[in-house]
C-alpha atoms as a PDB file:
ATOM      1  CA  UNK A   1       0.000   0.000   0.000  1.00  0.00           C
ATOM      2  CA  UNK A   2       1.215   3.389  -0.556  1.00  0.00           C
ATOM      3  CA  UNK A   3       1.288   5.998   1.954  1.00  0.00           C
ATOM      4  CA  UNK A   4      -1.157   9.107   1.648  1.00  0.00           C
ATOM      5  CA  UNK A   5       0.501  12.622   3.038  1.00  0.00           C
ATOM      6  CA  UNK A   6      -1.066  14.159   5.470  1.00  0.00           C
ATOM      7  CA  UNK A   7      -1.894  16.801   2.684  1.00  0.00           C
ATOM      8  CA  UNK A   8      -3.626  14.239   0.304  1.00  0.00           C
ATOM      9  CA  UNK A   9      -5.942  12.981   3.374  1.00  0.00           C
ATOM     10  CA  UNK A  10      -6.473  17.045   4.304  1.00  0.00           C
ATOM     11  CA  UNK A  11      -7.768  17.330   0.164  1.00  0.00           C
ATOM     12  CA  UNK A  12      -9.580  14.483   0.555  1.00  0.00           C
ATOM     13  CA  UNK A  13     -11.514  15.156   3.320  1.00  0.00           C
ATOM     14  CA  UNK A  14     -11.770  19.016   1.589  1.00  0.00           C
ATOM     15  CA  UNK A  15     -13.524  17.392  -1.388  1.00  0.00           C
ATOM     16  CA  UNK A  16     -16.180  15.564   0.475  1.00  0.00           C
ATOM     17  CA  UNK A  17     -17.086  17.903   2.700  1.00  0.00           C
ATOM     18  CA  UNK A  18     -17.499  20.277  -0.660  1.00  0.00           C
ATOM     19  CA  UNK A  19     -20.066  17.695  -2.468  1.00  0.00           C
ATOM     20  CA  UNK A  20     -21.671  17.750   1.075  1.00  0.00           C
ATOM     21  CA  UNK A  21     -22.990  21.360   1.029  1.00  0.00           C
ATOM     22  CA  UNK A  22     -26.104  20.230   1.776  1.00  0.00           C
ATOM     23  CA  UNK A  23     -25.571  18.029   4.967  1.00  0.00           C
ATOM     24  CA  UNK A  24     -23.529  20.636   6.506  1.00  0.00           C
ATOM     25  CA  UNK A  25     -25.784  23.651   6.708  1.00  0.00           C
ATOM     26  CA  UNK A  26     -27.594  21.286   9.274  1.00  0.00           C
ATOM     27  CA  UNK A  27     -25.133  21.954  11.814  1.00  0.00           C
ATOM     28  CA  UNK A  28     -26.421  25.007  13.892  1.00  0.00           C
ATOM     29  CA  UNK A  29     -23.219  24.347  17.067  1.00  0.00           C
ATOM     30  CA  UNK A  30     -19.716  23.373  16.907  1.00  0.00           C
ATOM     31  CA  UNK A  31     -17.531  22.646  19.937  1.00  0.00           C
ATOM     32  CA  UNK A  32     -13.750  22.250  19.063  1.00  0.00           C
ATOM     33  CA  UNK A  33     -12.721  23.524  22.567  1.00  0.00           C
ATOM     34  CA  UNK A  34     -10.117  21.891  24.250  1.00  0.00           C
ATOM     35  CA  UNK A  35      -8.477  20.205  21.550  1.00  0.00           C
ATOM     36  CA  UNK A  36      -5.059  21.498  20.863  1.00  0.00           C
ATOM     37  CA  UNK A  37      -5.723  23.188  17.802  1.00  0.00           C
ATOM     38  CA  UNK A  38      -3.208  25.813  16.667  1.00  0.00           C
ATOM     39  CA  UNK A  39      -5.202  27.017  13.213  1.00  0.00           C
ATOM     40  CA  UNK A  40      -8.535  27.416  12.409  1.00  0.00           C
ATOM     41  CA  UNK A  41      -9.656  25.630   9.394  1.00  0.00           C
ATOM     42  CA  UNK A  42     -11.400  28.049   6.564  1.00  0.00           C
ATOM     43  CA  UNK A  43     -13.544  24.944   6.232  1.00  0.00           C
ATOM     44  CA  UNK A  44     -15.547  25.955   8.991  1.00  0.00           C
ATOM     45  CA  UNK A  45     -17.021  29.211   6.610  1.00  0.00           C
ATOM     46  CA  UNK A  46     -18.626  25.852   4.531  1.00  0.00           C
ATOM     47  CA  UNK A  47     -20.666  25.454   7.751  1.00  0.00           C
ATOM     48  CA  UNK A  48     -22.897  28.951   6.839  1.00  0.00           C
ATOM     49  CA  UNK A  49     -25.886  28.029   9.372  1.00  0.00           C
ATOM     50  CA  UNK A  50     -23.892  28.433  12.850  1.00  0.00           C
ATOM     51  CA  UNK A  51     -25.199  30.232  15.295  1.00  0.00           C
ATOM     52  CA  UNK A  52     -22.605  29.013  18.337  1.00  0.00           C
ATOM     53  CA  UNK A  53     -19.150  28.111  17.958  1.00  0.00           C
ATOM     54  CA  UNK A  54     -16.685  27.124  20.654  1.00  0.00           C
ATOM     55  CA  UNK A  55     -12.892  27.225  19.879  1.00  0.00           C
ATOM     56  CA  UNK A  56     -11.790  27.970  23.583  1.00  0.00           C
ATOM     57  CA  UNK A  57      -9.020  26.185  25.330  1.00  0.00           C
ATOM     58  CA  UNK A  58      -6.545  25.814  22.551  1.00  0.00           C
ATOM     59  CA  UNK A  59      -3.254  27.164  21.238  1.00  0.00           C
ATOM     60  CA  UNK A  60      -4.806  29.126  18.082  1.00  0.00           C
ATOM     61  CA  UNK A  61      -2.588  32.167  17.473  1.00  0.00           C
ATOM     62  CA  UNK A  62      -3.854  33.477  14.634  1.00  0.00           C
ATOM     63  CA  UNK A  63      -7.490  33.499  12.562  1.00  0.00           C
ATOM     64  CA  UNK A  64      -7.609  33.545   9.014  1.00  0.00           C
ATOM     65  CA  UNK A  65      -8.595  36.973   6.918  1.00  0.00           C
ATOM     66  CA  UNK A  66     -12.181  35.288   6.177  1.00  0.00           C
ATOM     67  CA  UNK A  67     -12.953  33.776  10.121  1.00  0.00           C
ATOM     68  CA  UNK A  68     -16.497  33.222  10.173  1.00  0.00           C
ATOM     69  CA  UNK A  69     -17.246  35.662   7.485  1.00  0.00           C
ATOM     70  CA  UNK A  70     -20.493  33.062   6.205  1.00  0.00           C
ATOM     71  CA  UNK A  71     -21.270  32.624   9.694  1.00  0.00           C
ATOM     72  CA  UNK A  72     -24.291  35.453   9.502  1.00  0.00           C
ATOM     73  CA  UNK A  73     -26.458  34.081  12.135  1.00  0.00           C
ATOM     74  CA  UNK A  74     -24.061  33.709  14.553  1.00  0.00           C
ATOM     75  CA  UNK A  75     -25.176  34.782  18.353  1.00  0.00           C
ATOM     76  CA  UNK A  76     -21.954  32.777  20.544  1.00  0.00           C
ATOM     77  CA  UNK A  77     -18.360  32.915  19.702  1.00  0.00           C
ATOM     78  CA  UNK A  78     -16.115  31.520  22.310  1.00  0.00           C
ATOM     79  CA  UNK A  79     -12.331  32.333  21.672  1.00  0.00           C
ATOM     80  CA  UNK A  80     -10.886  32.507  25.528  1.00  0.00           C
ATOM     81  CA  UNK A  81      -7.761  30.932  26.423  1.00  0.00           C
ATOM     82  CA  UNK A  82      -6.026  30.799  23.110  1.00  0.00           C
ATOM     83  CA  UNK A  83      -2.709  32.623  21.783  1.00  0.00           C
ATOM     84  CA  UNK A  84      -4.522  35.194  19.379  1.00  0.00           C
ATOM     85  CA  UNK A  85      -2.545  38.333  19.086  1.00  0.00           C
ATOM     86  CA  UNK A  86      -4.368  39.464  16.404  1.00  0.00           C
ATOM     87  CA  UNK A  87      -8.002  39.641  15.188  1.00  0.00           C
ATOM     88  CA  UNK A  88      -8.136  40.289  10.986  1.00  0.00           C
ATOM     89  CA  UNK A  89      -9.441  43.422   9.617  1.00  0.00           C
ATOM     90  CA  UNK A  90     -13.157  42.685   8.921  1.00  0.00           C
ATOM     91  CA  UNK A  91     -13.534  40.445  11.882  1.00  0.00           C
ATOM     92  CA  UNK A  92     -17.553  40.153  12.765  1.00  0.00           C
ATOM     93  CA  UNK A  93     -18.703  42.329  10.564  1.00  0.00           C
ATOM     94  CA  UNK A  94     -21.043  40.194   9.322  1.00  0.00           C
ATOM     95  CA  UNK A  95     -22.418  39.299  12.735  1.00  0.00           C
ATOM     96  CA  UNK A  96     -25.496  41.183  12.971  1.00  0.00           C
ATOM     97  CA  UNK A  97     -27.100  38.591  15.308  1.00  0.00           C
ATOM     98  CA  UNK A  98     -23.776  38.313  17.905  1.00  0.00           C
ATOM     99  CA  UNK A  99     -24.845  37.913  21.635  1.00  0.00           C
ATOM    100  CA  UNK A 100     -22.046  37.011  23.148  1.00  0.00           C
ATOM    101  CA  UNK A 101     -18.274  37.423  22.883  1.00  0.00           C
ATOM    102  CA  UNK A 102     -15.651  36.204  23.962  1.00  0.00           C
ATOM    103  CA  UNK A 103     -12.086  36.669  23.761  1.00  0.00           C
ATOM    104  CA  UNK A 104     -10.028  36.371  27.307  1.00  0.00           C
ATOM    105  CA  UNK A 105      -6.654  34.918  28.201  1.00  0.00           C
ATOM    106  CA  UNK A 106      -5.004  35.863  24.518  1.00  0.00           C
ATOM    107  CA  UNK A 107      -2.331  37.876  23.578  1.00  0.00           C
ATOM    108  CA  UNK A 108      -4.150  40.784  21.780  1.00  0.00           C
ATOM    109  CA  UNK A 109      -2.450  44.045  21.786  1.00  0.00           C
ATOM    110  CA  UNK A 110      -4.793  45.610  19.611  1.00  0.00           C
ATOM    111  CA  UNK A 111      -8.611  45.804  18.293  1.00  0.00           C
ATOM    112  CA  UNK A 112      -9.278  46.468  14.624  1.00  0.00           C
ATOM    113  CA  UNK A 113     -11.222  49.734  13.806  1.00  0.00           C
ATOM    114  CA  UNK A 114     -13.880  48.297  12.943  1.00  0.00           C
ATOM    115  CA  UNK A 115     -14.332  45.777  15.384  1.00  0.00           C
ATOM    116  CA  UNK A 116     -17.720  45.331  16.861  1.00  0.00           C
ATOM    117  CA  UNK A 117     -19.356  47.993  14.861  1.00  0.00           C
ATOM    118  CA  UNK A 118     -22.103  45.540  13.551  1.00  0.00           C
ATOM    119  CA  UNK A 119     -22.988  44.004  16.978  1.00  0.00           C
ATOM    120  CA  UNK A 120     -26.175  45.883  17.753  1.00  0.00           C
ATOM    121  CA  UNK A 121     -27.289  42.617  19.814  1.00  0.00           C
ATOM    122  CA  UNK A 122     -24.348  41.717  21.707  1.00  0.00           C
ATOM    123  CA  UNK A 123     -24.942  40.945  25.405  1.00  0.00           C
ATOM    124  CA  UNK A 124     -21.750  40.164  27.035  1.00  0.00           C
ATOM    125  CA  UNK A 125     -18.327  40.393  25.348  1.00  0.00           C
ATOM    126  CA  UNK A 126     -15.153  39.261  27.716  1.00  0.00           C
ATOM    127  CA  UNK A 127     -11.626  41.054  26.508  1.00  0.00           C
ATOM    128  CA  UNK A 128     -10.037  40.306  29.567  1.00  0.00           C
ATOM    129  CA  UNK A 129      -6.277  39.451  30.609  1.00  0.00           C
ATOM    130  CA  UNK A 130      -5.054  40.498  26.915  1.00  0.00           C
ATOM    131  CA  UNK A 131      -2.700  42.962  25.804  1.00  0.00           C
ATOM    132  CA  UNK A 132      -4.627  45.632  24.824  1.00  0.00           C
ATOM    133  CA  UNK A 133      -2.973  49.321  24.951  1.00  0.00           C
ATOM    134  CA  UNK A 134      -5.415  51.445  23.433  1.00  0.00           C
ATOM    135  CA  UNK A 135      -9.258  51.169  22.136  1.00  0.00           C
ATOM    136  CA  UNK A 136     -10.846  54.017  19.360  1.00  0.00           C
ATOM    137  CA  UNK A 137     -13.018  56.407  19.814  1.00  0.00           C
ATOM    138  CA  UNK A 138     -16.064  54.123  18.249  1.00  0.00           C
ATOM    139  CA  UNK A 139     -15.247  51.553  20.488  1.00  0.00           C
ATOM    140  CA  UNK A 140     -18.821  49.777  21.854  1.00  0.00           C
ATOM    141  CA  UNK A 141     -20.939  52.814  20.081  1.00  0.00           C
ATOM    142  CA  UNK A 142     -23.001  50.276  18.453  1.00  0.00           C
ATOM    143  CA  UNK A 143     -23.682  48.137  21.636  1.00  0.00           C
ATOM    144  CA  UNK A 144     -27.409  49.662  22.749  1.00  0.00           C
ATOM    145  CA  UNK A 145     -27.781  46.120  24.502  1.00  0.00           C
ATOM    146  CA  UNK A 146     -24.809  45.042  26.288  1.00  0.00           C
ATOM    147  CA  UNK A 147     -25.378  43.935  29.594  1.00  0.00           C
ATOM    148  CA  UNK A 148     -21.302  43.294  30.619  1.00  0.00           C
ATOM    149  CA  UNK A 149     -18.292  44.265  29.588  1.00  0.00           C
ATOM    150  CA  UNK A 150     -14.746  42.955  30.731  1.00  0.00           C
ATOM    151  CA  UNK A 151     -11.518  44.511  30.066  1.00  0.00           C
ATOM    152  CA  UNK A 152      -9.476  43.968  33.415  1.00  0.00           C
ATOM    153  CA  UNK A 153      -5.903  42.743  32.840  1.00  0.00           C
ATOM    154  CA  UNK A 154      -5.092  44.515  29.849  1.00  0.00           C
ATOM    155  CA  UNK A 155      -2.934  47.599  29.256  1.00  0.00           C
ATOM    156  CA  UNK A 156      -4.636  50.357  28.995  1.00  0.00           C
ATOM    157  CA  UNK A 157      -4.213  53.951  30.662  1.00  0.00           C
ATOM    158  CA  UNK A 158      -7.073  55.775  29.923  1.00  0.00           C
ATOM    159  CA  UNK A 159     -10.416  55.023  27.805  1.00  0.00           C
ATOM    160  CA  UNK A 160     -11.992  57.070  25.373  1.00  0.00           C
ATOM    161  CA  UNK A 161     -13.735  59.949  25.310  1.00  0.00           C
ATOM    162  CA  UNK A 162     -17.649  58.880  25.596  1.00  0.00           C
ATOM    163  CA  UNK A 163     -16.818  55.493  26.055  1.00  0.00           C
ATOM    164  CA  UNK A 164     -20.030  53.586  26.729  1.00  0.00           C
ATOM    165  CA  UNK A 165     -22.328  56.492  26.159  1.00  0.00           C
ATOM    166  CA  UNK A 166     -24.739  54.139  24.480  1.00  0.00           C
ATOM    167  CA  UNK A 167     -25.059  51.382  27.184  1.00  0.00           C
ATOM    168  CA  UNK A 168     -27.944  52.750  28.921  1.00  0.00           C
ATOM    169  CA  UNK A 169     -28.918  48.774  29.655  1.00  0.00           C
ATOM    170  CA  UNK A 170     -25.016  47.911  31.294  1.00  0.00           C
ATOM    171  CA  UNK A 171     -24.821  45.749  34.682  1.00  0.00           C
ATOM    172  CA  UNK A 172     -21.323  44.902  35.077  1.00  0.00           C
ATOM    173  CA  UNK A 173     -18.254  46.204  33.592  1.00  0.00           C
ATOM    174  CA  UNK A 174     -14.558  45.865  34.762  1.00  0.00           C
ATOM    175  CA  UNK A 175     -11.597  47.517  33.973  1.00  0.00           C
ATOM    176  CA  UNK A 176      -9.430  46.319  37.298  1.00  0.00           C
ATOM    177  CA  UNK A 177      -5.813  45.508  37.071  1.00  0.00           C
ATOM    178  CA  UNK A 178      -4.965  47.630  34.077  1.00  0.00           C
ATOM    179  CA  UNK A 179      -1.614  49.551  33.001  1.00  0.00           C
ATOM    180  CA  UNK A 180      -3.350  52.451  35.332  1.00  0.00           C
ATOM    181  CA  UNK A 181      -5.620  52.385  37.558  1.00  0.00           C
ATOM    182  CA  UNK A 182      -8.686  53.641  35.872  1.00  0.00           C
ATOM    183  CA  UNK A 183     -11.685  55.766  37.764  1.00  0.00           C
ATOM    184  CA  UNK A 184     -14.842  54.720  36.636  1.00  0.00           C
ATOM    185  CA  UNK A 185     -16.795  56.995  39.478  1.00  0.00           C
ATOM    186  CA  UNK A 186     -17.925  59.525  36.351  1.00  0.00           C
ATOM    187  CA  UNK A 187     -18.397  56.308  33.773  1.00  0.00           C
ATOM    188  CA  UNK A 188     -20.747  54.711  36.473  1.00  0.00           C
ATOM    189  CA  UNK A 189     -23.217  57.790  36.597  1.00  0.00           C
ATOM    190  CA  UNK A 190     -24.440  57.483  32.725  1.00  0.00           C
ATOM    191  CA  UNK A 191     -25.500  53.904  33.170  1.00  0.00           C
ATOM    192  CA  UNK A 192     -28.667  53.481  34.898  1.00  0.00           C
ATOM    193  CA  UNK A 193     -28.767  49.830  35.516  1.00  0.00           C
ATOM    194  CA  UNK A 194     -24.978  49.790  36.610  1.00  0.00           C
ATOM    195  CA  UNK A 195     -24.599  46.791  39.709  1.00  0.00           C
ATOM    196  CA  UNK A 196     -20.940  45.840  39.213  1.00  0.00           C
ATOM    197  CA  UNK A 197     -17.920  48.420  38.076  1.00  0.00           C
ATOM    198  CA  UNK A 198     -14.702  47.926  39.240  1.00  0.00           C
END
C-alpha cells in the first residue's frame, strides 16, 4: 500500500465535505474547545448556518482573513484561552445577530477599527487578561444592549472619550488591574442599571 501525506488525506476530506454542502448547513453548534488546535480551518465558513461556535481552550494564534465571514447568524463565539494576538481586519462584521463574545486569556495588543461595529445585539463580550494598549473612539458605540463588559488585565491607561455612552442597559463592567488604575466613578453615573464596576 502506498502511503497518503497528510496533505492528500487534508484534500480528501476538503472534497467531500465540498459535495456535502447540503448536509452541513444542518449543523447550527460546533464545539472544538479543548483540543489542541493551533489554526482554524477556513472549512468551517462551509458550515454557513452556525449560530454558536466554541474554539476555547486551545493554542490558536492566529485566525484567518475570512474567520467566520459566512457565519451570519451567529449569536456565541467563544475564543478565551487561546494565543490570538491578532483579530483580521473585517472580523464580525457580518455578525449582525452576535450575543455574546468572547475573547479572554489571549495575547491581543490591539482591536481592529472596525471591530464590533455591527454588533447591535451583543450581550456580554469578555476582553479580559489580553494585551490591549489602546481602544478608538467608536469603540462599543453600536452596543445599545450590552449587559457586561470585561476589560481587566489589559494595558490600557485611559479610555476614550464617551466610552459607553450608548449602554444605557449595562450591569457589570470591569476595567481592574490595568496599566493604570482607571476611575470609573464619572463612567458609572451614565449607566442606569450599573450593579458591578470595578
Amino acid at each position: 500500500g502506498e502511503k497518503v501525506s497528510v496533505q492528500q488525506q487534508a484534500n480528501y476530506i476538503r472534497e467531500i465535505l465540498k459535495q456535502n454542502e447540503s448536509a452541513l448547513k444542518t449543523i447550527t453548534e460546533i464545539d472544538l474547545s479543548r483540543i489542541g488546535m493551533t489554526v482554524v480551518p477556513e472549512e468551517l465558513n462551509l458550515l454557513t448556518e452556525l449560530t454558536s461556535v466554541s474554539l476555547a481552550n486551545n493554542n490558536i494564534y492566529m485566525l484567518p482573513t475570512n474567520f467566520g465571514s459566512t457565519w451570519v447568524k451567529l449569536t456565541s463565539l467563544q475564543l478565551g484561552f487561546n494565543r490570538i494576538e491578532q483579530l483580521p481586519e473585517k472580523f464580525g462584521q457580518k455578525w449582525t445577530e452576535l450575543k455574546s463574545l468572547s475573547l479572554s486569556h489571549n495575547a491581543l495588543t490591539s482591536l481592529p477599527d472596525q471591530f464590533g461595529t455591527a454588533w447591535s445585539k451583543i450581550f456580554a463580550i469578555g476582553l479580559e487578561t489580553n494585551k490591549i494598549a489602546n481602544l478608538s473612539s467608536e469603540f462599543g458605540a453600536a452596543w445599545n444592549n450590552v449587559n457586561l463588559v470585561k476589560l481587566s488585565g489589559n494595558l490600557l491607561d485611559h479610555l476614550p472619550e464617551k466610552f459607553g455612552a450608548n449602554w444605557l442597559k449595562l450591569q457589570c463592567f470591569e476595567v481592574h488591574k490595568n496599566h493604570s488604575a482607571i476611575d470609573v466613578t464619572q463612567l458609572k453615573k451614565q449607566w442606569p442599571k450599573i450593579v458591578i464596576c470595578k
